[in-house]
PDB file of N, CA and C in Angstrom:
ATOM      1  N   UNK A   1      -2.888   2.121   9.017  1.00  0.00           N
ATOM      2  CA  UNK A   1      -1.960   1.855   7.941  1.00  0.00           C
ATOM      3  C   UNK A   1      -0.594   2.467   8.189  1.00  0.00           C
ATOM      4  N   UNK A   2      -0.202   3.259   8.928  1.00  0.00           N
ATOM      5  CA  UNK A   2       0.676   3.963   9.365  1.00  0.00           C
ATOM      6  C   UNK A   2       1.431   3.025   9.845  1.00  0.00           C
ATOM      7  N   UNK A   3       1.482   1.943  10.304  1.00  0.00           N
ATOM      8  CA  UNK A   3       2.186   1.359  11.079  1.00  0.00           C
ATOM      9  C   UNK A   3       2.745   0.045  10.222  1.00  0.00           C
ATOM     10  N   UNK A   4       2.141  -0.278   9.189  1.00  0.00           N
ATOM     11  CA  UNK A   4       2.064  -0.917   8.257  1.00  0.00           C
ATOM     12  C   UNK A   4       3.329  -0.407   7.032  1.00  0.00           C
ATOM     13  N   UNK A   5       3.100   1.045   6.932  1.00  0.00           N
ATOM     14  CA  UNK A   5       4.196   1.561   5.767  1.00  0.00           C
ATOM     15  C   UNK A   5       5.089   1.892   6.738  1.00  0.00           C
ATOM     16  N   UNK A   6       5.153   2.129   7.775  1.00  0.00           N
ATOM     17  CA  UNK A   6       6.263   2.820   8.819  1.00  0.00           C
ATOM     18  C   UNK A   6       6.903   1.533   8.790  1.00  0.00           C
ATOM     19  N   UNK A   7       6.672   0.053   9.297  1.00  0.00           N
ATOM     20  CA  UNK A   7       7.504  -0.831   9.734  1.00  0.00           C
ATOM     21  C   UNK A   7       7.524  -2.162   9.266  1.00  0.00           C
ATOM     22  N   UNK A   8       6.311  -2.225   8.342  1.00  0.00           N
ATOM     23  CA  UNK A   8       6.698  -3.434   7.380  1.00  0.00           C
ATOM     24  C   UNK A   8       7.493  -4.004   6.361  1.00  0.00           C
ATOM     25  N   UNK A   9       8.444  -4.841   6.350  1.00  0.00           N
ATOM     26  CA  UNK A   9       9.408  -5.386   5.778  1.00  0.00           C
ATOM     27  C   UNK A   9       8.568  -6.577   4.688  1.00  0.00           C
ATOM     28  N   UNK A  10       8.095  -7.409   5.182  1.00  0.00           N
ATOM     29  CA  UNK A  10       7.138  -8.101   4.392  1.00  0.00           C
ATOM     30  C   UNK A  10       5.549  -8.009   4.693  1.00  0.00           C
ATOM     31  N   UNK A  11       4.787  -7.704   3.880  1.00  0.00           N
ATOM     32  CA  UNK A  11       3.723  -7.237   3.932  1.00  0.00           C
ATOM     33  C   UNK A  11       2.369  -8.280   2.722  1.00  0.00           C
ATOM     34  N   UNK A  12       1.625  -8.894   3.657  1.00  0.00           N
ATOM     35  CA  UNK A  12       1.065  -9.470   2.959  1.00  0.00           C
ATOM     36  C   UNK A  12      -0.695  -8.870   3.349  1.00  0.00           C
ATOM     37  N   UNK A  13      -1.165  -8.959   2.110  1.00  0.00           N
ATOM     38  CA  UNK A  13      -2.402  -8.473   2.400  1.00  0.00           C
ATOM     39  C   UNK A  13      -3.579  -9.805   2.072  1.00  0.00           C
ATOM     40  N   UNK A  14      -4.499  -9.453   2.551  1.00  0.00           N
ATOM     41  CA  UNK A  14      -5.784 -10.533   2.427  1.00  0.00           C
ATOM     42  C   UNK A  14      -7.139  -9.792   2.198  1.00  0.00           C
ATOM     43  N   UNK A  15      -7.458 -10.396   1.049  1.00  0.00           N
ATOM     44  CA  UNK A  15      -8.597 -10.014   0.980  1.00  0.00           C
ATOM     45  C   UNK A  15     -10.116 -11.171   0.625  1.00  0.00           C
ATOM     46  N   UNK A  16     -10.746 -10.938   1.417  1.00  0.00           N
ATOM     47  CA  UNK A  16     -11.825 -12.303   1.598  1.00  0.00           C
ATOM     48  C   UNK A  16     -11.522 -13.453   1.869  1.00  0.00           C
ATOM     49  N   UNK A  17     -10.337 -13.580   2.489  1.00  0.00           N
ATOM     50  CA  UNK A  17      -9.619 -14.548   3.032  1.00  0.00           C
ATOM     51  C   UNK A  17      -8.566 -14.794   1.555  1.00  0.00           C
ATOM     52  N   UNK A  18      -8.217 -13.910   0.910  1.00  0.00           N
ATOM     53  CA  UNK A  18      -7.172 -14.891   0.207  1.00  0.00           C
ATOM     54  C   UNK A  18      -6.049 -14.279  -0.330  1.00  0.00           C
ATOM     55  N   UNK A  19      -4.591 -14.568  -0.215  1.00  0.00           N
ATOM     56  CA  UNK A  19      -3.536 -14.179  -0.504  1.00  0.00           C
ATOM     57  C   UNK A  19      -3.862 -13.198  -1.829  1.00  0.00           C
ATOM     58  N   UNK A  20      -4.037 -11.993  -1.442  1.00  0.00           N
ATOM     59  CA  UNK A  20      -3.973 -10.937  -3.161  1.00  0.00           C
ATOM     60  C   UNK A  20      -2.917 -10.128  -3.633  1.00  0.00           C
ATOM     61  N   UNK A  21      -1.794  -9.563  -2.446  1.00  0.00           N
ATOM     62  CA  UNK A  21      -0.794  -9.220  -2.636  1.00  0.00           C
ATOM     63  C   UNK A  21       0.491  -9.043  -1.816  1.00  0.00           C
ATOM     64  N   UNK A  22       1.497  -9.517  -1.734  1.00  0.00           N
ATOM     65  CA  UNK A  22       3.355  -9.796  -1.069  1.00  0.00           C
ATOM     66  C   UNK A  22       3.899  -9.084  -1.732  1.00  0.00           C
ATOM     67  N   UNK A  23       4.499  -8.217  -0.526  1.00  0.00           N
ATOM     68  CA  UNK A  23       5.561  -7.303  -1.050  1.00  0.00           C
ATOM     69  C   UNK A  23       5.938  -6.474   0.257  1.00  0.00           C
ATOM     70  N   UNK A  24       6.979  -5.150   0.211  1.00  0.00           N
ATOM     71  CA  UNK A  24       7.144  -4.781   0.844  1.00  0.00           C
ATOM     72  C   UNK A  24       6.901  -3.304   0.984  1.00  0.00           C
ATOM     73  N   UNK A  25       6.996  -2.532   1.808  1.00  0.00           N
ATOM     74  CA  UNK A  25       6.715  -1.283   1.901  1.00  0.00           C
ATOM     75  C   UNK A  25       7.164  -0.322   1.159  1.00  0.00           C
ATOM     76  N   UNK A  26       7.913  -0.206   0.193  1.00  0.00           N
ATOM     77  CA  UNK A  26       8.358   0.700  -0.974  1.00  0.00           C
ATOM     78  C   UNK A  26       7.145   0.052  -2.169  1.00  0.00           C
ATOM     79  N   UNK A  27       6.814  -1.559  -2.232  1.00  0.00           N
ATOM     80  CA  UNK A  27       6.512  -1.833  -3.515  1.00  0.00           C
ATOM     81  C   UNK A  27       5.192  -1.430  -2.772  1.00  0.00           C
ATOM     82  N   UNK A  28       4.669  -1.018  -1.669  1.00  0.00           N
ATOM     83  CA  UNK A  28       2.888  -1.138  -1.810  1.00  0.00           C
ATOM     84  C   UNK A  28       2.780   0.054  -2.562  1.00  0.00           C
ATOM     85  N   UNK A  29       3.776   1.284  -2.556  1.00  0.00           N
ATOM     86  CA  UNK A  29       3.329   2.351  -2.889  1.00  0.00           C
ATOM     87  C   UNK A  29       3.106   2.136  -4.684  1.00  0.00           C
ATOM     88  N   UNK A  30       3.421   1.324  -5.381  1.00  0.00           N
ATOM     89  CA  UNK A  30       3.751   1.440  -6.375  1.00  0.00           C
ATOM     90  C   UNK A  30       2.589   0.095  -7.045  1.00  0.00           C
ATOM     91  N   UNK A  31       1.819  -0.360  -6.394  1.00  0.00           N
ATOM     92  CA  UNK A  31       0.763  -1.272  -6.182  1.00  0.00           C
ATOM     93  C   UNK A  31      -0.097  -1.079  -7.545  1.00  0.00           C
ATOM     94  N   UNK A  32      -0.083  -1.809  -8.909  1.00  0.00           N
ATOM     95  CA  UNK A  32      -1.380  -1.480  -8.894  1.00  0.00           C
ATOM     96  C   UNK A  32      -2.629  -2.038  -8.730  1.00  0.00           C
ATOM     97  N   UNK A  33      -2.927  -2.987  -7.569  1.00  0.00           N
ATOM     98  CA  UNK A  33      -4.028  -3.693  -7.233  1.00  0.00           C
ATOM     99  C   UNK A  33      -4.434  -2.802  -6.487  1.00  0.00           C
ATOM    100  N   UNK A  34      -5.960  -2.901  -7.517  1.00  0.00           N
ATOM    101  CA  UNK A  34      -7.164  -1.701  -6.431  1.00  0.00           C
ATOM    102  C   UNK A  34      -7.281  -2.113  -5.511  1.00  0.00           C
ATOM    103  N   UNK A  35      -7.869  -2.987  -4.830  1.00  0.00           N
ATOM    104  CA  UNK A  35      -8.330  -3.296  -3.859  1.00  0.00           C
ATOM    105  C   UNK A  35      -7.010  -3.018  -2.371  1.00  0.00           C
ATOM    106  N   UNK A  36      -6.037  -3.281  -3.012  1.00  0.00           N
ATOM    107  CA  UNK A  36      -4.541  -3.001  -1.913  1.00  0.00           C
ATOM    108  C   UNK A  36      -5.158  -1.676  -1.570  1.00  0.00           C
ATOM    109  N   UNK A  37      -5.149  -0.634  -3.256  1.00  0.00           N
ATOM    110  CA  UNK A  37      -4.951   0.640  -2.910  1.00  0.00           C
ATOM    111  C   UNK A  37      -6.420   1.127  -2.343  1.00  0.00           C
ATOM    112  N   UNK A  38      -6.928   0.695  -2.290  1.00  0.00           N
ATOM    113  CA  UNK A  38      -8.043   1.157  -1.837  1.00  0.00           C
ATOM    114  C   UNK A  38      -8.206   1.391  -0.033  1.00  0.00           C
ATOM    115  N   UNK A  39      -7.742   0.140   0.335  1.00  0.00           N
ATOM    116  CA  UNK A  39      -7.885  -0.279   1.561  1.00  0.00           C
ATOM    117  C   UNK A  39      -6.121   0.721   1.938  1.00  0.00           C
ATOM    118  N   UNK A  40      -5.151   0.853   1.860  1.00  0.00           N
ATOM    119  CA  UNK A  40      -4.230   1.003   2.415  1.00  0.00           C
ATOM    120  C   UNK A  40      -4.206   2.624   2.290  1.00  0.00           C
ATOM    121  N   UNK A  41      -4.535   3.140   0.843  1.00  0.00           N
ATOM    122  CA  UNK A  41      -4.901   4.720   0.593  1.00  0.00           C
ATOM    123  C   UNK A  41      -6.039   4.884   0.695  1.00  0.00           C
ATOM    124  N   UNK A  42      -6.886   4.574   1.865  1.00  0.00           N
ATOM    125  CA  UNK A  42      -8.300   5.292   2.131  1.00  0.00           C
ATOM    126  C   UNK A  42      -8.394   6.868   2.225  1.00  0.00           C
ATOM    127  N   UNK A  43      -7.365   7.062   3.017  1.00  0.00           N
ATOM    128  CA  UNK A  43      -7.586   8.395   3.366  1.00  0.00           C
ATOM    129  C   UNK A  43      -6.566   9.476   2.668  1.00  0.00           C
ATOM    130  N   UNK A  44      -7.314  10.727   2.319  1.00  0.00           N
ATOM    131  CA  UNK A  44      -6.815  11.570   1.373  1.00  0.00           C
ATOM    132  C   UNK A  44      -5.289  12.067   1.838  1.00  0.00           C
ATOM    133  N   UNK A  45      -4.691  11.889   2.857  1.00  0.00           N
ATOM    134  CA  UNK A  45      -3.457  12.384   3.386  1.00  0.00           C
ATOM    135  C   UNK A  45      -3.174  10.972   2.818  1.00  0.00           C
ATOM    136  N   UNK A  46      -2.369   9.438   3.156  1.00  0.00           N
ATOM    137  CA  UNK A  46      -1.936   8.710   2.384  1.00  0.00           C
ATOM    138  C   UNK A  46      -2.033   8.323   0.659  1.00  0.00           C
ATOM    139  N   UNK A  47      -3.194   9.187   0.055  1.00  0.00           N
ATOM    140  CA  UNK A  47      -3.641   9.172  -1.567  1.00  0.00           C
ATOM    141  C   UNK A  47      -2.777  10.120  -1.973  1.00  0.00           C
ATOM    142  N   UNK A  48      -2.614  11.562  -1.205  1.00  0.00           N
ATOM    143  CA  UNK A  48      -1.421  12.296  -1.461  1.00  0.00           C
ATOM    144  C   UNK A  48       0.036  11.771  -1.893  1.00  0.00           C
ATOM    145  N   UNK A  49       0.442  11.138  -0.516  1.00  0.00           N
ATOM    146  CA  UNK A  49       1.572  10.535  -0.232  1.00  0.00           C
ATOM    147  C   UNK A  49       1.940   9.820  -1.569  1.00  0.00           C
ATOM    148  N   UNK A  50       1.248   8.683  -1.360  1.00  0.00           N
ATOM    149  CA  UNK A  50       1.417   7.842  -2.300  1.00  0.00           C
ATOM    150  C   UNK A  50       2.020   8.440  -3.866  1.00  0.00           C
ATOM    151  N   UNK A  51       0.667  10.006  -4.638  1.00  0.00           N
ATOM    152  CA  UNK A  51       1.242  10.501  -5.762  1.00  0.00           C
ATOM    153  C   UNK A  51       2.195  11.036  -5.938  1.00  0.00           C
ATOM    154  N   UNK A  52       2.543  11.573  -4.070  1.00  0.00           N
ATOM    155  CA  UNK A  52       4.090  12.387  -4.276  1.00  0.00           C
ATOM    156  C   UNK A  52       5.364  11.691  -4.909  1.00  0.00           C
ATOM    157  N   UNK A  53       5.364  10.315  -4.135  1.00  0.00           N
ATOM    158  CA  UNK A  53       6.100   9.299  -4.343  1.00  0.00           C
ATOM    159  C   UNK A  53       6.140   8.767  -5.576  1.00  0.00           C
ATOM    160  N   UNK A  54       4.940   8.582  -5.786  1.00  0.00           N
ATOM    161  CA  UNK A  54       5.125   7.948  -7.401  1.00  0.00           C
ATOM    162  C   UNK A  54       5.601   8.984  -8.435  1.00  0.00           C
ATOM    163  N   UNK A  55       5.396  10.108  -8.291  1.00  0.00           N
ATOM    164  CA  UNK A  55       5.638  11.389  -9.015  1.00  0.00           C
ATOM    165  C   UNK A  55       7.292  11.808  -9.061  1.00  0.00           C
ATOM    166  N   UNK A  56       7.904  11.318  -7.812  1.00  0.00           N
ATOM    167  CA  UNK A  56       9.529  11.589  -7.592  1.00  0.00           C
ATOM    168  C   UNK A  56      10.070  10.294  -8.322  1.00  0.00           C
ATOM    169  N   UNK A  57       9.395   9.225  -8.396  1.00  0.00           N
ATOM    170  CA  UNK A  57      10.264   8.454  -8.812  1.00  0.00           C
ATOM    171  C   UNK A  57       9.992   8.402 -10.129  1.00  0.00           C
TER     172      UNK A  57
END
């Protein structure tokens, strides 16, 4: 996922084959589709991230 928030401009995700969410790398953080956040904040260092961010803004 690192490479995904580092350099994606448009960012589309799929889930079970089907368009669930478009957007770009500022809006994933701000996502609220579970399934995005689930899969993109798996791991407890990006679940951090993510609250820092949402917390500054």
């Amino acid at each position: 996922m690192n490479s995904v928030l580092g350099i994606g401009e448009n960012i589309v995700f799929l889930n079970k084959g089907h368009k669930e969410w478009v957007g770009d790398m500022t809006q994933i953080y701000r996502s609220d589709n579970q399934a995005l956040t689930d899969f993109v904040f798996a791991t407890d260092l990006f679940r951090q991230v993510r609250i820092y961010l949402n917390d500054k803004n």
